[in-house]
PDB file of N, CA and C in Angstrom:
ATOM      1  N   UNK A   1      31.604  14.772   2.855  1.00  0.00           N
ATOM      2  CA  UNK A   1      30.409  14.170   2.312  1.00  0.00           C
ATOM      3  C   UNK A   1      29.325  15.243   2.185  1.00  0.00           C
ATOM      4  N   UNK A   2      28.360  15.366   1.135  1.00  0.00           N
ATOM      5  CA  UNK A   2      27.712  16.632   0.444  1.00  0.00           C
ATOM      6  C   UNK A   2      26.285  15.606   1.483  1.00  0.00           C
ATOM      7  N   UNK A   3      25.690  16.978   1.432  1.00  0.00           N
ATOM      8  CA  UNK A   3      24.193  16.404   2.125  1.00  0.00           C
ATOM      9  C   UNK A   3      23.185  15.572   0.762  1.00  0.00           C
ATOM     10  N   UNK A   4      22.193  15.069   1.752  1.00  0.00           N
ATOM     11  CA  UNK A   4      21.310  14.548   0.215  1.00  0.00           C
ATOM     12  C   UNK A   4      20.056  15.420  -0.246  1.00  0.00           C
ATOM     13  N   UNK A   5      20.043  15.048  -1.420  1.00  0.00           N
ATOM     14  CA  UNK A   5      18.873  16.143  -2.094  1.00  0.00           C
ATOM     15  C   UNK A   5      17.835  16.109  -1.066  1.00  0.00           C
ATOM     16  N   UNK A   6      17.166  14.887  -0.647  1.00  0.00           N
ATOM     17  CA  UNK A   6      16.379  14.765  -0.444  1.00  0.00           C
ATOM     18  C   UNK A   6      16.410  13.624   0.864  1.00  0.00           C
ATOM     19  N   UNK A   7      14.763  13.471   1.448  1.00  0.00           N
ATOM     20  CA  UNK A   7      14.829  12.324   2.821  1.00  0.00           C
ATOM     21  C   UNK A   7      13.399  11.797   2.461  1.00  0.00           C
ATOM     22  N   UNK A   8      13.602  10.833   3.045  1.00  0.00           N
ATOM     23  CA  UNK A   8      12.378   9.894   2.938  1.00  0.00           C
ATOM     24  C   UNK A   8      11.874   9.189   4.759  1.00  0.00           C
ATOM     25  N   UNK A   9      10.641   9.323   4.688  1.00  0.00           N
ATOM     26  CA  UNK A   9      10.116   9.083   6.073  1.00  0.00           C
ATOM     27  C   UNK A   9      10.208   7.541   5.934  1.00  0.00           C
ATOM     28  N   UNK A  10      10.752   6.524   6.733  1.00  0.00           N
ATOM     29  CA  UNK A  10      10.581   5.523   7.143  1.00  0.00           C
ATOM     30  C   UNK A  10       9.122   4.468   7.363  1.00  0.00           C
ATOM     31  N   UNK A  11       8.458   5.601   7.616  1.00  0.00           N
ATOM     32  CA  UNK A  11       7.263   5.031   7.760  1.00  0.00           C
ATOM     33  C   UNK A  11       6.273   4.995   6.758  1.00  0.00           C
ATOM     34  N   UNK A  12       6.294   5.958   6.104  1.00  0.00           N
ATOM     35  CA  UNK A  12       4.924   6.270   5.343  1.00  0.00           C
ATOM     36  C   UNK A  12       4.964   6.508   3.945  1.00  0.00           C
ATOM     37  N   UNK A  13       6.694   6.895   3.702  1.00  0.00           N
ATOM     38  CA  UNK A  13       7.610   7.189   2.311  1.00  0.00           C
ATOM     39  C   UNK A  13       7.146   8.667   2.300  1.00  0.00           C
ATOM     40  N   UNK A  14       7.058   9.249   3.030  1.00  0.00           N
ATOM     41  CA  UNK A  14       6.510  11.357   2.460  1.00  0.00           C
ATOM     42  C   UNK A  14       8.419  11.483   2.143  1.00  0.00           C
ATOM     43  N   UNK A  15       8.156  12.510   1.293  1.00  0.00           N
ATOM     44  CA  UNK A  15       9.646  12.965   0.821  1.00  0.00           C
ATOM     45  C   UNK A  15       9.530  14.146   1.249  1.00  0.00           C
ATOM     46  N   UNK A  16      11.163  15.311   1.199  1.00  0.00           N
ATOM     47  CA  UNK A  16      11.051  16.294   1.546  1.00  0.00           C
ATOM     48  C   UNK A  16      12.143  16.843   1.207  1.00  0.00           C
ATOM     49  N   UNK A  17      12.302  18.156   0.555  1.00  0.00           N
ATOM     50  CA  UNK A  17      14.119  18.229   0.207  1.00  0.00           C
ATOM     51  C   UNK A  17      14.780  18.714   1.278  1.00  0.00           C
ATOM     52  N   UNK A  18      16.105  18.370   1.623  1.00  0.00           N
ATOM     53  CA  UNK A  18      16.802  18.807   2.532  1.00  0.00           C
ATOM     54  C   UNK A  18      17.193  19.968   2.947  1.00  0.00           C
ATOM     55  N   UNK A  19      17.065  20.505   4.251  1.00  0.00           N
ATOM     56  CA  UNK A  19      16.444  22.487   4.220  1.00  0.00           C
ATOM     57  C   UNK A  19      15.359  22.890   4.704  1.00  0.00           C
ATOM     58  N   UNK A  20      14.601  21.698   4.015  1.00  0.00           N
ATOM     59  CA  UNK A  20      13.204  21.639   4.530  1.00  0.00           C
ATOM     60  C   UNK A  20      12.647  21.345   5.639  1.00  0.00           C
ATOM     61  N   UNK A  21      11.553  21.796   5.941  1.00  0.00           N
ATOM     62  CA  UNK A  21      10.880  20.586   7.155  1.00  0.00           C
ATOM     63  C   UNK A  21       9.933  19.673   7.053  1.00  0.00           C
ATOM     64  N   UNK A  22       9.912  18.851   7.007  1.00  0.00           N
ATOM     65  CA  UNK A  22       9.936  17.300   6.964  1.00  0.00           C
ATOM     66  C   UNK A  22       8.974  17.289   8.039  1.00  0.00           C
ATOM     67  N   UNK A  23       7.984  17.919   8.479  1.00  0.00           N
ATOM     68  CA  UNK A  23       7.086  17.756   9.160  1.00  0.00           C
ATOM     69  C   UNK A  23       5.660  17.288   8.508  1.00  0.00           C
ATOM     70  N   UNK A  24       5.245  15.971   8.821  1.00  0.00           N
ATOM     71  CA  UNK A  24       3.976  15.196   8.459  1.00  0.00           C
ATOM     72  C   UNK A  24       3.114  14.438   9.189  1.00  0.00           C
ATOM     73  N   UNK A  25       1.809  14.435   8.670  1.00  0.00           N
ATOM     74  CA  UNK A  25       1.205  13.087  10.032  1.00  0.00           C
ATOM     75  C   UNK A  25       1.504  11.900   8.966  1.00  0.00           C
ATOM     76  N   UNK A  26       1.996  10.559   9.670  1.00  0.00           N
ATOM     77  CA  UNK A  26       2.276   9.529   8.644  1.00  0.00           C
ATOM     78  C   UNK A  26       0.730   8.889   8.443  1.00  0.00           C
ATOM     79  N   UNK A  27      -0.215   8.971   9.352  1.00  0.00           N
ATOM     80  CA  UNK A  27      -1.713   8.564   9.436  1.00  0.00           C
ATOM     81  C   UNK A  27      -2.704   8.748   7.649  1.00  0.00           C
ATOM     82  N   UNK A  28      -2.034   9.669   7.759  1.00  0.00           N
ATOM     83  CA  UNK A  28      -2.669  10.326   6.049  1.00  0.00           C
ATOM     84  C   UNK A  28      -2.054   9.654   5.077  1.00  0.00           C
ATOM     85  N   UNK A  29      -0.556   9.317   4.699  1.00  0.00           N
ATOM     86  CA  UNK A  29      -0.110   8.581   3.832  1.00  0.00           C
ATOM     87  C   UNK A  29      -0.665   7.051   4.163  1.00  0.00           C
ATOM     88  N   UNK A  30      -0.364   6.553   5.536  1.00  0.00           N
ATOM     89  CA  UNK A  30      -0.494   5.227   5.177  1.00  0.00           C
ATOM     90  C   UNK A  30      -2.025   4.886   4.983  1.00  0.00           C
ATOM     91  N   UNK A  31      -3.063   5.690   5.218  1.00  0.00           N
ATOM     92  CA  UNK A  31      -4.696   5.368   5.180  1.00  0.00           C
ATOM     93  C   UNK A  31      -4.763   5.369   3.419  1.00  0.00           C
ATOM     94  N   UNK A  32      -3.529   6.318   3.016  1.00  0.00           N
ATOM     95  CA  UNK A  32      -4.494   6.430   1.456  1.00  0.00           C
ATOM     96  C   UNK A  32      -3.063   4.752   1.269  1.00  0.00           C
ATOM     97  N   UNK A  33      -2.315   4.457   1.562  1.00  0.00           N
ATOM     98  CA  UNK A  33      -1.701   3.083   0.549  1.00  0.00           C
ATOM     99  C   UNK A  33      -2.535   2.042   1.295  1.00  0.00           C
ATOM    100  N   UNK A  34      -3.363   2.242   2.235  1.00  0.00           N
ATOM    101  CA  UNK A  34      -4.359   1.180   2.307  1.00  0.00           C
ATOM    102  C   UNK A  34      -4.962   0.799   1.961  1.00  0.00           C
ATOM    103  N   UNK A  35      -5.742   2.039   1.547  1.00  0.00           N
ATOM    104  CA  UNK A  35      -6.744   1.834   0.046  1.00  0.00           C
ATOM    105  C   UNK A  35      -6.485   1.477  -1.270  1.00  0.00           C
ATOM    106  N   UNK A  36      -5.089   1.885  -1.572  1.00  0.00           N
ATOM    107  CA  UNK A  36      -4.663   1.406  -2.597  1.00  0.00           C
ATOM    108  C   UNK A  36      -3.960   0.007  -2.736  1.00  0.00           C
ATOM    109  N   UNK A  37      -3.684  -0.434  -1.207  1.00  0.00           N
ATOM    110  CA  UNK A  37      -3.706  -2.178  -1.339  1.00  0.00           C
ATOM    111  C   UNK A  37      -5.085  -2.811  -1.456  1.00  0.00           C
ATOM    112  N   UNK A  38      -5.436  -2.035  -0.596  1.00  0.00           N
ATOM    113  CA  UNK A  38      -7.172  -3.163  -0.984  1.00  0.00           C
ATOM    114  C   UNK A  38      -7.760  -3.005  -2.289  1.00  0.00           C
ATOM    115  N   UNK A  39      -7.587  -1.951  -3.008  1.00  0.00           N
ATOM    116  CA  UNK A  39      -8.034  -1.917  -4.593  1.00  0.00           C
ATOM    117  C   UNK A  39      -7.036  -2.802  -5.516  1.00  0.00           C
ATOM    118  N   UNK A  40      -5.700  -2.715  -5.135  1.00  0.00           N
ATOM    119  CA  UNK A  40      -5.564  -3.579  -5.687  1.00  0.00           C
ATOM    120  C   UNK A  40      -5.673  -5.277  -5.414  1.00  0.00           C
ATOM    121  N   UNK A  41      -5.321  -5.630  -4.176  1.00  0.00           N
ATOM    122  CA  UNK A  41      -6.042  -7.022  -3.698  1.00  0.00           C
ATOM    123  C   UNK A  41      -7.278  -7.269  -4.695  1.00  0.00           C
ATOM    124  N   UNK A  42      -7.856  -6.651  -5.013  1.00  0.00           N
ATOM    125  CA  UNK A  42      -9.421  -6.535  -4.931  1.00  0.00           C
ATOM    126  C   UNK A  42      -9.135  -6.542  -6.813  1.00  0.00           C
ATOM    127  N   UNK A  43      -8.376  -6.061  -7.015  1.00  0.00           N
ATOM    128  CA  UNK A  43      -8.601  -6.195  -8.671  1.00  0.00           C
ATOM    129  C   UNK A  43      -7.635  -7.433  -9.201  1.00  0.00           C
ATOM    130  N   UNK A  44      -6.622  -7.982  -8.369  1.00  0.00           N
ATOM    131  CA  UNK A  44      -5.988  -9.427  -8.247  1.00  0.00           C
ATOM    132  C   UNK A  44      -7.241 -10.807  -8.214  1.00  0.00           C
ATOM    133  N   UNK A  45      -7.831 -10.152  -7.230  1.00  0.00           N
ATOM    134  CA  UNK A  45      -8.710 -11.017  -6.852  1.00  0.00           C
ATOM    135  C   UNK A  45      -9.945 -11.724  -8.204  1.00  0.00           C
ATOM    136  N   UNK A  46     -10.380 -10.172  -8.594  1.00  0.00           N
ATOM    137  CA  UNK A  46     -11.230  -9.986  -9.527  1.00  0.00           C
ATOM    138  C   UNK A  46     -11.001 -10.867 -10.906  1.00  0.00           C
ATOM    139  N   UNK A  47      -9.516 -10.514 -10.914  1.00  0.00           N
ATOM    140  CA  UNK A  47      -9.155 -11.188 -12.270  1.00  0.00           C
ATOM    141  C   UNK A  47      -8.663 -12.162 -11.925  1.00  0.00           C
ATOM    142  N   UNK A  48      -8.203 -12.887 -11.413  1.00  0.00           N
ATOM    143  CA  UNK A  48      -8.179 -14.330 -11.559  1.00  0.00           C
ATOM    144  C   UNK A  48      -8.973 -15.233 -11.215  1.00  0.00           C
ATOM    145  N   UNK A  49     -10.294 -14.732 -10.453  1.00  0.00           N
ATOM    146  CA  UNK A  49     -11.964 -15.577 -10.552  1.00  0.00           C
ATOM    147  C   UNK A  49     -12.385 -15.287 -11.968  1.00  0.00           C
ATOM    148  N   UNK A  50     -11.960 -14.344 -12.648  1.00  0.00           N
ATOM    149  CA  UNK A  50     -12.369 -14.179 -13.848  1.00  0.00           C
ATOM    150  C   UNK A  50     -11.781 -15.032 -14.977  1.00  0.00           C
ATOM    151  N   UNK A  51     -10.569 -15.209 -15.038  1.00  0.00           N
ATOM    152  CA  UNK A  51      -9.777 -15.942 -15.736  1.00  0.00           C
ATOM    153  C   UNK A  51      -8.771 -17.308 -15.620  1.00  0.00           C
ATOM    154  N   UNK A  52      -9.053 -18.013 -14.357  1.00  0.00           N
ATOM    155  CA  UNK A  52      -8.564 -19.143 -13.976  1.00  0.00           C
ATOM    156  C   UNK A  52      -9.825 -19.679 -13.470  1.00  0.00           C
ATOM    157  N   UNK A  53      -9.430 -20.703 -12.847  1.00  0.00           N
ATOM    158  CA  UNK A  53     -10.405 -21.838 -11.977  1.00  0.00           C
ATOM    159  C   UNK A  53     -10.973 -21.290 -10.798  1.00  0.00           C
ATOM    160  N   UNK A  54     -12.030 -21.519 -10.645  1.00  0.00           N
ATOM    161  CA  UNK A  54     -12.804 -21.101  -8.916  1.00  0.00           C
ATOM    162  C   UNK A  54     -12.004 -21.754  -8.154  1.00  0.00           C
ATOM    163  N   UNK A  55     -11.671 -20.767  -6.899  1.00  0.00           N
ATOM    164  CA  UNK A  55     -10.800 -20.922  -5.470  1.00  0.00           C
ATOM    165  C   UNK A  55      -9.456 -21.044  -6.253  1.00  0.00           C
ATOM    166  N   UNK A  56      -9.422 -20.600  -7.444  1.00  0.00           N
ATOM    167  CA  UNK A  56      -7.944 -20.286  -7.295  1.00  0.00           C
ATOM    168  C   UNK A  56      -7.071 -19.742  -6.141  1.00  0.00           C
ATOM    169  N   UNK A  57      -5.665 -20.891  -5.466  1.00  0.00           N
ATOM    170  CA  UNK A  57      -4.827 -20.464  -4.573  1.00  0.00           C
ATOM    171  C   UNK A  57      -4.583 -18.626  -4.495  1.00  0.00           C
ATOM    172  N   UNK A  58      -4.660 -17.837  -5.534  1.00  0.00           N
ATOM    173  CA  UNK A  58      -3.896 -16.514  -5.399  1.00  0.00           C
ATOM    174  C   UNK A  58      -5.635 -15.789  -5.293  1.00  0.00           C
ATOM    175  N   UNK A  59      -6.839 -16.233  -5.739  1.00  0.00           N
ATOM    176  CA  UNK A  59      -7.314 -15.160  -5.450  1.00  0.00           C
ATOM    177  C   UNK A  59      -8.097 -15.199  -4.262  1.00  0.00           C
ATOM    178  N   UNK A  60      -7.620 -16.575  -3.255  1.00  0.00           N
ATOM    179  CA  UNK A  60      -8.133 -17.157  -2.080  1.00  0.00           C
ATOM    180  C   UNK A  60      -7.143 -16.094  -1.024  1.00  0.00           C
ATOM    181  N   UNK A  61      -6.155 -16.287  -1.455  1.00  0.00           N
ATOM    182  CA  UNK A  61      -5.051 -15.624  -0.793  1.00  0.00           C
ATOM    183  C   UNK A  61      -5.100 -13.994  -0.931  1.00  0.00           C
ATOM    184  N   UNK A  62      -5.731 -13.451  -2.295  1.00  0.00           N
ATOM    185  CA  UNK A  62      -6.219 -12.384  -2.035  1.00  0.00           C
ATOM    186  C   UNK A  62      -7.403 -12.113  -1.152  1.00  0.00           C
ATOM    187  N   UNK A  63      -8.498 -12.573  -1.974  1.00  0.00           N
ATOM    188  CA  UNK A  63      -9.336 -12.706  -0.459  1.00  0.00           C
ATOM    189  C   UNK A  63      -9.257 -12.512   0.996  1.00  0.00           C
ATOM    190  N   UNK A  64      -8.369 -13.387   0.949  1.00  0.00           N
ATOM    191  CA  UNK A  64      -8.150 -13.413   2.678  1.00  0.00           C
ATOM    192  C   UNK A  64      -7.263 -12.174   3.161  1.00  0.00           C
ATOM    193  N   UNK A  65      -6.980 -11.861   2.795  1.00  0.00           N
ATOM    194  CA  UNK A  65      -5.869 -10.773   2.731  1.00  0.00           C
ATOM    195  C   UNK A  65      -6.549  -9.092   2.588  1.00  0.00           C
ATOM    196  N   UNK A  66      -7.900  -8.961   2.191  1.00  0.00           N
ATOM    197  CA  UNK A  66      -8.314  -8.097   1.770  1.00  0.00           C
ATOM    198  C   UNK A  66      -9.566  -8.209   3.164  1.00  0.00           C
ATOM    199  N   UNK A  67      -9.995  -9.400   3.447  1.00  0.00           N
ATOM    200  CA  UNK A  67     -10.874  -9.281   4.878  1.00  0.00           C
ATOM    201  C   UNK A  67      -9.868  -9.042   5.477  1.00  0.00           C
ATOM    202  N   UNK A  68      -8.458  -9.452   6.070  1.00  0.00           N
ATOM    203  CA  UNK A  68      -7.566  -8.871   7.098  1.00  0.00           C
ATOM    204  C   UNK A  68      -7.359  -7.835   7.446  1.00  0.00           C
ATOM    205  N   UNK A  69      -6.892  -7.133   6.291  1.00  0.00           N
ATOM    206  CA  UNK A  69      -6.715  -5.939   6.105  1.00  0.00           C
ATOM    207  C   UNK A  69      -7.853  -4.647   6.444  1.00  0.00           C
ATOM    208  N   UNK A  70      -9.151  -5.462   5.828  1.00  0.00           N
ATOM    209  CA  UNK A  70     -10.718  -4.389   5.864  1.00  0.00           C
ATOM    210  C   UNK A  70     -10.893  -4.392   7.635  1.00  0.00           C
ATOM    211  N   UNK A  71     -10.731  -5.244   8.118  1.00  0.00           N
ATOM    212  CA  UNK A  71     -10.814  -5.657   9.828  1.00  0.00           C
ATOM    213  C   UNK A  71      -9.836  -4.720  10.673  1.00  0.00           C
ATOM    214  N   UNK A  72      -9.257  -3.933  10.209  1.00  0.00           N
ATOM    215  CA  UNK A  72      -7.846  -3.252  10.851  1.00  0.00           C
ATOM    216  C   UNK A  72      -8.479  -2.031  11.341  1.00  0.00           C
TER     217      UNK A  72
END
């Protein structure tokens, strides 16, 4: 069995080719896909108060989901 090109961290997704060292803080990846869940929560949110009914179920559920998350 041939090695793989490449590895993927479990935690945080950093890649690295094999050979390599694969040394990372996972703290740095997962702070920036945090931000990029709450922007997007936040633009879910945006558009469907914009384009459905007030308290729409999904952008309530975004909502709530985006204080959970901001609280961490």
């Amino acid at each position: 069995m041939s090695n793989p090109v490449s590895h993927t961290c479990p935690t945080c997704g950093h890649t690295w080719r094999h050979g390599h060292s694969g040394d990372h803080n996972c703290t740095t990846r997962l702070v920036q896909q945090r931000g990029e869940l709450l922007a997007a929560l936040e633009a879910i949110a945006e558009w469907t108060e914009r384009y459905t009914k007030p308290d729409h179920p999904i952008s309530t559920v975004a909502r709530k989901a985006i204080a959970n998350v901001g609280a961490l």
